[in-house]
C-alpha atoms as a PDB file:
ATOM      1  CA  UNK A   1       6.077  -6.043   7.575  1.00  0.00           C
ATOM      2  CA  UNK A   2       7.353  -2.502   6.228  1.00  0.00           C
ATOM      3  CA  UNK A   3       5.070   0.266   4.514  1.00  0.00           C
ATOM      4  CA  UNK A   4       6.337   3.183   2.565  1.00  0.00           C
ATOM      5  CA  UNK A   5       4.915   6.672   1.610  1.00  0.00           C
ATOM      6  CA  UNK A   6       6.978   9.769  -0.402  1.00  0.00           C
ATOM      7  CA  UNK A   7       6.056  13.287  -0.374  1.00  0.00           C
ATOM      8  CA  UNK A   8       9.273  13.255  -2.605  1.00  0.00           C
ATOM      9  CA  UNK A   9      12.918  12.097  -2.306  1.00  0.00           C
ATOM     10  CA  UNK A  10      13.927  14.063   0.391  1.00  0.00           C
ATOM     11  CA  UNK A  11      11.176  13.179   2.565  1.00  0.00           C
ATOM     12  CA  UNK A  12       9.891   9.732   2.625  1.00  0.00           C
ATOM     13  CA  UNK A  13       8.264   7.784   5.698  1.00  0.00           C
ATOM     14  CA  UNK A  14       7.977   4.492   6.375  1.00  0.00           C
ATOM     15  CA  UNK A  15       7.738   1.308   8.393  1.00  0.00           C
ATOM     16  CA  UNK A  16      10.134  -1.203   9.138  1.00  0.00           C
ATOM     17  CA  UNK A  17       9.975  -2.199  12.857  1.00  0.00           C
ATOM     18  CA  UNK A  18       9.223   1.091  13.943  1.00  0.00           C
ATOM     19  CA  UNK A  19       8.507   4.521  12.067  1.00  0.00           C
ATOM     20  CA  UNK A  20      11.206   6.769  10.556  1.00  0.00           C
ATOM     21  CA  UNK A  21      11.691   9.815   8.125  1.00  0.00           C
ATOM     22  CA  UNK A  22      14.354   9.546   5.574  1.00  0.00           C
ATOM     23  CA  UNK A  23      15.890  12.934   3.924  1.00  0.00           C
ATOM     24  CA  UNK A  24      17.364  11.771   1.139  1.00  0.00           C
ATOM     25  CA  UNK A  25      20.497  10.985   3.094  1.00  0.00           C
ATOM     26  CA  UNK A  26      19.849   9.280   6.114  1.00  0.00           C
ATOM     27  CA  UNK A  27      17.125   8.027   8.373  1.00  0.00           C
ATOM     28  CA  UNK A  28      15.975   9.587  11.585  1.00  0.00           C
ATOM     29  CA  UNK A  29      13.266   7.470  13.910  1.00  0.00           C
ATOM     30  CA  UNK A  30      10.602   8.921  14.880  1.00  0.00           C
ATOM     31  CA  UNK A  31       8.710   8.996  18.650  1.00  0.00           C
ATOM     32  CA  UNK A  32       5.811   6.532  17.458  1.00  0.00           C
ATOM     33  CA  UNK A  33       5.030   3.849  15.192  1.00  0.00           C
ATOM     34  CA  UNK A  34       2.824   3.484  12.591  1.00  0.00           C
ATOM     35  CA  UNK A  35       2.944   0.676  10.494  1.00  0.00           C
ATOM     36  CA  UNK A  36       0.500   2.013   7.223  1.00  0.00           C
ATOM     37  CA  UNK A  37       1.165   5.391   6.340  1.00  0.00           C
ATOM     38  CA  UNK A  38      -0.558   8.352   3.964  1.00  0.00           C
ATOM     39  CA  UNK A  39       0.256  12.204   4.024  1.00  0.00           C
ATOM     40  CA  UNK A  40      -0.128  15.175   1.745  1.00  0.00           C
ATOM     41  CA  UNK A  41       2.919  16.881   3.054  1.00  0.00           C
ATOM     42  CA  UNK A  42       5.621  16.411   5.405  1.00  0.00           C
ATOM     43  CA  UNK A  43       3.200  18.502   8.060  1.00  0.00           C
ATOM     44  CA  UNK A  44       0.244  16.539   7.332  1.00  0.00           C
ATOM     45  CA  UNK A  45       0.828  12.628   7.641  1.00  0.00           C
ATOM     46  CA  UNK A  46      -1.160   9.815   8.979  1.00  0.00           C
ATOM     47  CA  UNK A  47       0.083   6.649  10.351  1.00  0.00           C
ATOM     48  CA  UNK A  48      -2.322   3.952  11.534  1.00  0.00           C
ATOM     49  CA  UNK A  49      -1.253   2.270  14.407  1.00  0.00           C
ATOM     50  CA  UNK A  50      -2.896  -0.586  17.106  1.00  0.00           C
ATOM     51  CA  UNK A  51      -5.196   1.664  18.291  1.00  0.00           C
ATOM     52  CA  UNK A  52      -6.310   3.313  15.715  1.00  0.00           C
ATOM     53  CA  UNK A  53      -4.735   6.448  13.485  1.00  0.00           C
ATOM     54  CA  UNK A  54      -1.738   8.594  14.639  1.00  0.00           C
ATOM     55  CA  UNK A  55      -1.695  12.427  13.335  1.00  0.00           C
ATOM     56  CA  UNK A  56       1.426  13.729  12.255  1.00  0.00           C
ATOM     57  CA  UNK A  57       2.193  17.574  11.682  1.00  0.00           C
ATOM     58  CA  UNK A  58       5.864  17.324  11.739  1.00  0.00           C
ATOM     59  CA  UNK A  59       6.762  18.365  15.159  1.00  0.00           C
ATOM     60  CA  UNK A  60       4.129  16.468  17.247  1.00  0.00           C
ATOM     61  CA  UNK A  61       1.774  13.783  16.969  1.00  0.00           C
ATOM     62  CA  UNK A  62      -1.404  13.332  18.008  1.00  0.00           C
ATOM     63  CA  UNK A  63      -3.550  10.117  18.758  1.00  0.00           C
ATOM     64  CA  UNK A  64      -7.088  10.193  16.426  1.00  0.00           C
ATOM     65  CA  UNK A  65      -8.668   7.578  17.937  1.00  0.00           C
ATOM     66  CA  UNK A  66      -9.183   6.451  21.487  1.00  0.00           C
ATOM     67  CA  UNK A  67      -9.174   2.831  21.756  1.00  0.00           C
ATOM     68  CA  UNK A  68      -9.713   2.470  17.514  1.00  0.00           C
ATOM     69  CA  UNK A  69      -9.704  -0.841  15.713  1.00  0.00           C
ATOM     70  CA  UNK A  70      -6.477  -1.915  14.051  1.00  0.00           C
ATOM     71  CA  UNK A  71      -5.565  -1.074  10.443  1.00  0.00           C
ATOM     72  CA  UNK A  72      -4.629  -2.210   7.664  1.00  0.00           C
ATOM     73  CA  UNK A  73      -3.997   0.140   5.263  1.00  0.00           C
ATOM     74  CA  UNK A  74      -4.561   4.223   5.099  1.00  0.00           C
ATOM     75  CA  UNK A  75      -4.955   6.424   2.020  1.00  0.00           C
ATOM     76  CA  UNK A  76      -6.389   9.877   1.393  1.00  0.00           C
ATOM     77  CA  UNK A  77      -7.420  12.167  -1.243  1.00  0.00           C
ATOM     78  CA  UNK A  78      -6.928  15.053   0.619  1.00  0.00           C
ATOM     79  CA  UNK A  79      -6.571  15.842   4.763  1.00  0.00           C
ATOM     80  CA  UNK A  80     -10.501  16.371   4.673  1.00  0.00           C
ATOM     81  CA  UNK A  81     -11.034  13.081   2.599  1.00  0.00           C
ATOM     82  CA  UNK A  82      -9.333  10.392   4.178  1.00  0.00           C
ATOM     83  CA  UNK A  83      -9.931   6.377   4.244  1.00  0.00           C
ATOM     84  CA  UNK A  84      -8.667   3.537   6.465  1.00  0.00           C
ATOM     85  CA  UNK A  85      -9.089  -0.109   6.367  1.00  0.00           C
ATOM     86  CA  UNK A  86      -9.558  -2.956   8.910  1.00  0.00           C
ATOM     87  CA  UNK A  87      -8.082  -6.135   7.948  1.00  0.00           C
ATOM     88  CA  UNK A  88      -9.986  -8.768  10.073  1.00  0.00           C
ATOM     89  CA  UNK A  89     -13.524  -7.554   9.785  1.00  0.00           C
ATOM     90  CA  UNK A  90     -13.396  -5.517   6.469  1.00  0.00           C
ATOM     91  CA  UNK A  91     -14.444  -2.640   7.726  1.00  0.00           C
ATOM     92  CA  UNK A  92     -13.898   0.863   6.165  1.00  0.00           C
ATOM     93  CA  UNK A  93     -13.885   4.241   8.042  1.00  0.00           C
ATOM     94  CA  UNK A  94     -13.527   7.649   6.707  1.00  0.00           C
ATOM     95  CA  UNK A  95     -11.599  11.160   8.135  1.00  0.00           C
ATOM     96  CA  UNK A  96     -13.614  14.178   6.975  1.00  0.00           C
ATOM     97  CA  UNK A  97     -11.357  17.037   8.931  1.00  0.00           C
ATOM     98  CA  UNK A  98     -13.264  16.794  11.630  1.00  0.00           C
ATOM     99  CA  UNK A  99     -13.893  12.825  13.125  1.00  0.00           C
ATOM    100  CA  UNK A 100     -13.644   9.480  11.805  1.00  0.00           C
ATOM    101  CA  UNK A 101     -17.174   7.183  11.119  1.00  0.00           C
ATOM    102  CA  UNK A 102     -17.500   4.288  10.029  1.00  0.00           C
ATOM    103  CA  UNK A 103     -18.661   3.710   6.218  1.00  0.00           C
ATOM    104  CA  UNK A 104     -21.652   1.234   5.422  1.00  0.00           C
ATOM    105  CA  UNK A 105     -20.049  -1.868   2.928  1.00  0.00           C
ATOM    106  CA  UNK A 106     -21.249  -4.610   1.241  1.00  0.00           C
ATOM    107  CA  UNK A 107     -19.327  -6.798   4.250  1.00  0.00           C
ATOM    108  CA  UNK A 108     -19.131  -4.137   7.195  1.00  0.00           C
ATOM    109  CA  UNK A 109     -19.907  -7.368   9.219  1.00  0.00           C
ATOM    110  CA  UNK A 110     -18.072  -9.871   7.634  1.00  0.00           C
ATOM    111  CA  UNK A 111     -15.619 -12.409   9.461  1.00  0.00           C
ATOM    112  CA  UNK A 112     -13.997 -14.045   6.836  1.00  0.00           C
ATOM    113  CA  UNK A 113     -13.658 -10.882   5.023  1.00  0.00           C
ATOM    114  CA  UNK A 114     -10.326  -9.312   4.594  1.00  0.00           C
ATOM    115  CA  UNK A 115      -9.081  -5.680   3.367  1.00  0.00           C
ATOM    116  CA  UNK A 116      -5.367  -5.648   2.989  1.00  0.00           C
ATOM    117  CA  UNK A 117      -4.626  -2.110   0.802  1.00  0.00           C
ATOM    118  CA  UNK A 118      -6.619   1.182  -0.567  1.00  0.00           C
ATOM    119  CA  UNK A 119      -5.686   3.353  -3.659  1.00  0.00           C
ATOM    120  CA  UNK A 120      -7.882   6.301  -5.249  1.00  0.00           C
ATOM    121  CA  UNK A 121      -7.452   8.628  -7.692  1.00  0.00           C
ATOM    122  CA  UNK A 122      -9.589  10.769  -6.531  1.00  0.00           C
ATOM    123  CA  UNK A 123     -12.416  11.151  -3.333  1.00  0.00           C
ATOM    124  CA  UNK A 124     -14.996   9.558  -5.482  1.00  0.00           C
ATOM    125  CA  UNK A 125     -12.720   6.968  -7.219  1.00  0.00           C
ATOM    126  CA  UNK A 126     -11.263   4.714  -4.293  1.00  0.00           C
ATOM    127  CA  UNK A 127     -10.538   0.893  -4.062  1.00  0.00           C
ATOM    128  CA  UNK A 128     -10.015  -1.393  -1.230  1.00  0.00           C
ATOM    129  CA  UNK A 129      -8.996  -4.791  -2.028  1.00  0.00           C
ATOM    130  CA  UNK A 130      -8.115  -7.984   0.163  1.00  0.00           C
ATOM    131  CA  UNK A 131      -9.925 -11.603  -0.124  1.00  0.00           C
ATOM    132  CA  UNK A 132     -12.336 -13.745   1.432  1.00  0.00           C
ATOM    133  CA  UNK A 133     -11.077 -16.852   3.055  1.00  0.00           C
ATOM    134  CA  UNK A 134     -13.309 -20.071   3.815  1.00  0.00           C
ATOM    135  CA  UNK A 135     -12.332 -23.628   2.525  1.00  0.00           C
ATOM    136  CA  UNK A 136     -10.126 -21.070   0.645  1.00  0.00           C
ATOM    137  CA  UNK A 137      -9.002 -17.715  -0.834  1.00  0.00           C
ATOM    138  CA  UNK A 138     -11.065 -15.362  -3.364  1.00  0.00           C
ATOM    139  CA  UNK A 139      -9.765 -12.288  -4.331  1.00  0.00           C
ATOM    140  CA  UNK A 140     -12.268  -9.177  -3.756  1.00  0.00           C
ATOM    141  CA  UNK A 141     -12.164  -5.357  -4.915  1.00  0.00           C
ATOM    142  CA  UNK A 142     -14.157  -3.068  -3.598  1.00  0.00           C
ATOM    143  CA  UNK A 143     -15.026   0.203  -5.140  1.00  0.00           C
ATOM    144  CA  UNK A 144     -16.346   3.636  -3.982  1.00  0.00           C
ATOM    145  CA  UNK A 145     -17.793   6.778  -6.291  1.00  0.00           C
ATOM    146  CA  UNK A 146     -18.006   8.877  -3.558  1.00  0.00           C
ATOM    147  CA  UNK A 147     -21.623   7.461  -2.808  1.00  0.00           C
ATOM    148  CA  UNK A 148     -21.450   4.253  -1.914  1.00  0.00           C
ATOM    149  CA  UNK A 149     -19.054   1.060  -1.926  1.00  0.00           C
ATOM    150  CA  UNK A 150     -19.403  -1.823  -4.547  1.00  0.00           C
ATOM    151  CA  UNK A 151     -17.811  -5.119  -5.071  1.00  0.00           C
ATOM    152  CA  UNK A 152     -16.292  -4.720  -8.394  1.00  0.00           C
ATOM    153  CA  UNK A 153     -14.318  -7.637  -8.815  1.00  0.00           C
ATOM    154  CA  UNK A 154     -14.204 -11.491  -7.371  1.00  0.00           C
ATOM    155  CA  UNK A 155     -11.900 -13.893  -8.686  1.00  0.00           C
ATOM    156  CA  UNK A 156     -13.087 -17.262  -9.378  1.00  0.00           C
ATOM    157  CA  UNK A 157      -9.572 -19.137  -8.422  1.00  0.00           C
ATOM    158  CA  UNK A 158      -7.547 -18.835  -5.272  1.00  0.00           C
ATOM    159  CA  UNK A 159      -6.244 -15.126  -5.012  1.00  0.00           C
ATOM    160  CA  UNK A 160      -5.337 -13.344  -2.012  1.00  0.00           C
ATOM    161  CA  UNK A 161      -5.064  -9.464  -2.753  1.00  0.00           C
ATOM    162  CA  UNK A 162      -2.500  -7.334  -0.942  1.00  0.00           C
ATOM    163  CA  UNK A 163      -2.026  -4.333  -2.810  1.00  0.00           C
ATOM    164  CA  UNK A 164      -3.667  -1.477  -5.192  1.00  0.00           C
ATOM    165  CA  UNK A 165      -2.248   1.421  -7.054  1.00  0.00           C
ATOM    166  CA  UNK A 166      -2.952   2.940 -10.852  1.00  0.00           C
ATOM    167  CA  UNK A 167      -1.580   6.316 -12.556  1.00  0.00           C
ATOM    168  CA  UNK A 168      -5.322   6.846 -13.138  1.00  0.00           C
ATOM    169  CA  UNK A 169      -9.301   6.009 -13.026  1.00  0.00           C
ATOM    170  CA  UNK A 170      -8.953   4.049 -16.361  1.00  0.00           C
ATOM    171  CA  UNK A 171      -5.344   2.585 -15.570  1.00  0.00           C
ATOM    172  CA  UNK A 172      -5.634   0.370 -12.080  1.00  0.00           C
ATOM    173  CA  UNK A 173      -3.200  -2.476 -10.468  1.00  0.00           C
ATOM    174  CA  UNK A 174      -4.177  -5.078  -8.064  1.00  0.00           C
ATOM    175  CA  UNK A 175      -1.689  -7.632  -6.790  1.00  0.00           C
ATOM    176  CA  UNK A 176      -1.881 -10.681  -5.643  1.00  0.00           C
ATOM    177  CA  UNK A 177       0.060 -12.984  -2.694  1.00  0.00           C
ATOM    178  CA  UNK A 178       0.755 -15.874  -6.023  1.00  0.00           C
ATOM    179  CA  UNK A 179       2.326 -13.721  -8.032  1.00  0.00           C
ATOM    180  CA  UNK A 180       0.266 -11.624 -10.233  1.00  0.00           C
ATOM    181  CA  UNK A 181      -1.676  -8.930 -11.232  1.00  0.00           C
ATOM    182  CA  UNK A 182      -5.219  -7.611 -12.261  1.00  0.00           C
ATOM    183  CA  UNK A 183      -5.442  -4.675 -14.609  1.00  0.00           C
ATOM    184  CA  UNK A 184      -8.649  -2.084 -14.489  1.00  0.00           C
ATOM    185  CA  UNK A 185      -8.233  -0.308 -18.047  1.00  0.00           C
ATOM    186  CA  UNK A 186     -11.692   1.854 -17.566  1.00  0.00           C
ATOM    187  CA  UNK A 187     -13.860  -0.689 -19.499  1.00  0.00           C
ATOM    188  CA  UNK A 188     -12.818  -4.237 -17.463  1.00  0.00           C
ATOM    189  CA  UNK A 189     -10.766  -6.193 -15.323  1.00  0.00           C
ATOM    190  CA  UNK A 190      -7.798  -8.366 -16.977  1.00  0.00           C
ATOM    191  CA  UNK A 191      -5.666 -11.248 -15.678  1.00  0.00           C
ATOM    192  CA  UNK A 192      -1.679 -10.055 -16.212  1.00  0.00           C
ATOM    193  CA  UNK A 193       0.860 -12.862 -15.581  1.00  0.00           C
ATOM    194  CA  UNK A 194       4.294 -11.267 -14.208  1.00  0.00           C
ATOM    195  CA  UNK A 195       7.596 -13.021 -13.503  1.00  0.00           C
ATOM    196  CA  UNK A 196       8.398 -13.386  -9.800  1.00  0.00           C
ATOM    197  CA  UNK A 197       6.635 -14.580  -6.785  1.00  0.00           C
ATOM    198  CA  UNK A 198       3.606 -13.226  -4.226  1.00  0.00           C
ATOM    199  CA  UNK A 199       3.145  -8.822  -4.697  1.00  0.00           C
ATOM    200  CA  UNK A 200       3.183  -7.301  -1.288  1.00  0.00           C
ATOM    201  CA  UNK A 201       3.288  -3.490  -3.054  1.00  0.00           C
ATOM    202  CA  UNK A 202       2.748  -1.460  -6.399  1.00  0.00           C
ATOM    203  CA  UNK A 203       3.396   2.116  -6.741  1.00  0.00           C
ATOM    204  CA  UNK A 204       4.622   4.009 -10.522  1.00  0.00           C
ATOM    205  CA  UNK A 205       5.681   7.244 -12.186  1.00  0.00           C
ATOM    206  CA  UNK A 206       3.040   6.560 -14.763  1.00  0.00           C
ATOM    207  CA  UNK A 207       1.297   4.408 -17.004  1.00  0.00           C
ATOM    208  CA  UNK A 208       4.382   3.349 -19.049  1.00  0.00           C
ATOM    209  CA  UNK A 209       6.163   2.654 -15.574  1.00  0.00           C
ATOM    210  CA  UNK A 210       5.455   0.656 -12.717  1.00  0.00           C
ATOM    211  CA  UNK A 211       7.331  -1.172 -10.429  1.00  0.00           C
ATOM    212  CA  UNK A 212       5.655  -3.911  -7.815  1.00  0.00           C
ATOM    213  CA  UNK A 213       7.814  -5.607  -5.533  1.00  0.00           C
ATOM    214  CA  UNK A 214       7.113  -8.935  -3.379  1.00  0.00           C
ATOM    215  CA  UNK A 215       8.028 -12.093  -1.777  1.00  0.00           C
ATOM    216  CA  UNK A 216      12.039 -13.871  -2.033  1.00  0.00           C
ATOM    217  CA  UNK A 217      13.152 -10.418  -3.370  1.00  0.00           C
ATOM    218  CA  UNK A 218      10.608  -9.743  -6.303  1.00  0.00           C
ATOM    219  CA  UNK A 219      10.764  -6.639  -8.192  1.00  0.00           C
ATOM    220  CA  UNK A 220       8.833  -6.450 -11.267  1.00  0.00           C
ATOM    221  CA  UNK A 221       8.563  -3.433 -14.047  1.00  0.00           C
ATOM    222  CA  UNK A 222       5.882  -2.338 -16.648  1.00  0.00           C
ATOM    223  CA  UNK A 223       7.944   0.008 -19.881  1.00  0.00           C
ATOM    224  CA  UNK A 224       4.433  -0.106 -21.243  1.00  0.00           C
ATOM    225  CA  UNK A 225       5.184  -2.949 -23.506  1.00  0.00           C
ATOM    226  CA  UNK A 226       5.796  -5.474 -21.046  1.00  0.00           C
ATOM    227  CA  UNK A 227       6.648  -6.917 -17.347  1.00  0.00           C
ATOM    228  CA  UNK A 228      10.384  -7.327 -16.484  1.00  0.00           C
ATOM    229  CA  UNK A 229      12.104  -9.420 -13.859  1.00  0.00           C
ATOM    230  CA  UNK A 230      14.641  -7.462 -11.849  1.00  0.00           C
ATOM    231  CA  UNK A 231      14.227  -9.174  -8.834  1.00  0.00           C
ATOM    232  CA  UNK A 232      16.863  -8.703  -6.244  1.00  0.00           C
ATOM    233  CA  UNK A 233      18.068 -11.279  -3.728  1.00  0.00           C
ATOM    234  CA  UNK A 234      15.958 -14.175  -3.208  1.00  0.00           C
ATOM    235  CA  UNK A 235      16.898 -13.821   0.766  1.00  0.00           C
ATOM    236  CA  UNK A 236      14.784 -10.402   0.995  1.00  0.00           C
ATOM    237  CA  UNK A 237      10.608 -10.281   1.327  1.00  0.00           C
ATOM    238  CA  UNK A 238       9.707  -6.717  -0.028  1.00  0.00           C
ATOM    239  CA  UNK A 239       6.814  -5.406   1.467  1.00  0.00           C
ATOM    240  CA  UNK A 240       6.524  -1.861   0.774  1.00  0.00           C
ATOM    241  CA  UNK A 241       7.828   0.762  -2.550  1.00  0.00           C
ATOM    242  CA  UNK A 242       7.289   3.930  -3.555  1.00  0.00           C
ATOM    243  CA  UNK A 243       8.232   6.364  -6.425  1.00  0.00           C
ATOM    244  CA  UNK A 244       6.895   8.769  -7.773  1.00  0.00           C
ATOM    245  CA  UNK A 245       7.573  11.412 -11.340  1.00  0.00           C
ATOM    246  CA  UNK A 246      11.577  12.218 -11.313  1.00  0.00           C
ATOM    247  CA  UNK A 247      11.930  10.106  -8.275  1.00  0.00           C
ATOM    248  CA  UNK A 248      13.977   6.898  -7.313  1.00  0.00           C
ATOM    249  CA  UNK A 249      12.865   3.862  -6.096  1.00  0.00           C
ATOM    250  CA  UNK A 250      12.639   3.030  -2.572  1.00  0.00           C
ATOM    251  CA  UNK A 251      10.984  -0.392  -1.446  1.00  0.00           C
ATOM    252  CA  UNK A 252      11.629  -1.836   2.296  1.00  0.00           C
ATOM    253  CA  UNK A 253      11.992  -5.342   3.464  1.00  0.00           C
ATOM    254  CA  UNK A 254      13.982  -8.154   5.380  1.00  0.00           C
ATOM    255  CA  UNK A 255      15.617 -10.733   5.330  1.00  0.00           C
ATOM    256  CA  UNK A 256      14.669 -14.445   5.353  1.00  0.00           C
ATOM    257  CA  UNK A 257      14.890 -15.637   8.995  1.00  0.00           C
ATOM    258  CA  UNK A 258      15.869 -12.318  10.549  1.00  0.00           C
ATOM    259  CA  UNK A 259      14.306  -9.750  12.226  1.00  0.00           C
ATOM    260  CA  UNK A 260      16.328  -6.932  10.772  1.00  0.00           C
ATOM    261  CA  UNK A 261      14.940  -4.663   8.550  1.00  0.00           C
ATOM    262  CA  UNK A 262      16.331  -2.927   5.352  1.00  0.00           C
ATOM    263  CA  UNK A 263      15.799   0.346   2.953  1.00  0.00           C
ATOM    264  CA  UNK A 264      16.730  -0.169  -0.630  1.00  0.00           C
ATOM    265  CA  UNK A 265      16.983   2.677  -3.029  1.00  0.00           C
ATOM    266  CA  UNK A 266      16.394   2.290  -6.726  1.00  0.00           C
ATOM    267  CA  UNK A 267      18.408   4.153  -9.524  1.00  0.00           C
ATOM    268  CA  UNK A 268      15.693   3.893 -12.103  1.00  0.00           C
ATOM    269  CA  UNK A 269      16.790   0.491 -13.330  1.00  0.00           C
ATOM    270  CA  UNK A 270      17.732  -1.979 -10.183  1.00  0.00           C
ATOM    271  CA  UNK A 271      16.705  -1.559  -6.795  1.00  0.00           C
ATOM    272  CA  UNK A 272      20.104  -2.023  -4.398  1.00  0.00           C
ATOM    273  CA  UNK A 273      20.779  -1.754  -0.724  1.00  0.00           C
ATOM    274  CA  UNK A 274      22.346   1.283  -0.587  1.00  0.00           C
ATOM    275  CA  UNK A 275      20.610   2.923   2.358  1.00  0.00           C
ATOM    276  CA  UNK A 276      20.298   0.384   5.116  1.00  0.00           C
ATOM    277  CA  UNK A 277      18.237   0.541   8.814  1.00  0.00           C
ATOM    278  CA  UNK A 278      21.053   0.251  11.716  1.00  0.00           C
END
């Protein structure tokens, strides 16, 4: 699996078999790995890891947590105001500068409860989204106002929710492992068919342009108007992009049936493999 996060062009970090820092030019490894990753600068990034959340200030690293439960994703609306997801149990914690406690939920003890990815636009706006699986899959979204989490959204067909992002509190993406995506427009929740396959990741410069990528090399873009295919090689999985206003693309994957790893930097219109892992 791969995970990506951008401060801006010339310093994104990310996952793909271990944790690196790329400069715009090339990529340099760095002495831990962290497979979900959030920062608010390039001296202030947080990396979750099997045993809980690894602090970053650009030099050294520190371990958070002492024996911590494993996450699955990490996102934070400031370094005082940070959340972090379990996938197995759906369990949420939260970083207020000083320790990490766990957050009451309307499944904190759940076992057939899972929470894949979290997005916010603010500390009192944040979503966690994943699925509940039984006899089958139901896509679930949960929502905090900086009180309290609710369940905001549960899909009535088979849906099994991997990732979150929006360019605002009235303008919200969730996608889905079959291929497609629920909209939050401030007033409801809407069913959006794309072209491709299963969405792994979402990330956008803004309302009028989005990009999620995905399973057998799936990139798909909102103009606004509408969804476009400009899906890569079908030999890829894409599990992690990010971009950001008056920056490319980046999005990192594999291939089918290897255990290689791959960077792939966008030009604003197709996403190519132009800056590879070694």
């Amino acid at each position: 699996m791969g995970a990506l996060w951008g401060i801006s062009p010339r310093d994104i970090y990310l996952y793909a078999g271990g944790s690196y820092h790329f400069d715009g030019e090339s990529l340099r490894k760095l002495p831990f790995s962290g497979n979900k990753i959030w920062g608010s600068s390039n001296e202030d990034m947080f990396f979750t890891s099997s045993k809980g959340v690894i602090y970053f200030d650009g030099r050294n690293w520190t371990e958070m947590m002492e024996n911590g439960p494993t996450f699955s994703a990490i996102w934070g609306a400031s370094n005082r105001d940070v959340f972090a997801t379990t996938r197995w149990d759906s369990r949420i914690f939260h970083y207020n500068g000083v320790s990490w406690t766990e957050m009451e939920t309307p499944h904190s003890t759940a076992k057939n409860h899972f929470l894949e990815a979290l997005w916010g636009s603010s500390g009192t706006d944040v979503y966690a989204v994943g699925y509940e699986h039984d006899t089958t899959s139901v896509g679930r979204v949960l929502h905090y106002d900086g009180i309290s989490w609710e369940e905001v959204l549960i899909t009535e067909e088979y849906a099994r929710f991997n990732a979150v992002w929006g360019s605002g509190a009235d303008d919200v993406y969730v996608g889905e492992s079959g291929g497609y995506l629920y909209r939050f427009d401030g007033d409801g929740w809407s069913h959006v068919e794309v072209p491709g396959y299963g969405l792994y990741s979402i990330s956008g410069r803004s309302a009028t342009d989005v990009i999620a990528v995905g399973y057998l090399g799936t990139v798909v873009r909102y103009d606004g108007l509408e969804w476009k295919d400009e899906s890569i090689s079908s030999g890829y999985n894409l599990f992690g992009v990010w971009t950001g206003p008056g920056a490319p693309e980046y999005a990192v994957g594999c291939k089918l049936f290897d255990d290689g790893n791959d960077v792939f930097c966008g030009d604003g219109v197709l996403l190519e493999n132009r800056c590879g892992l070694e």
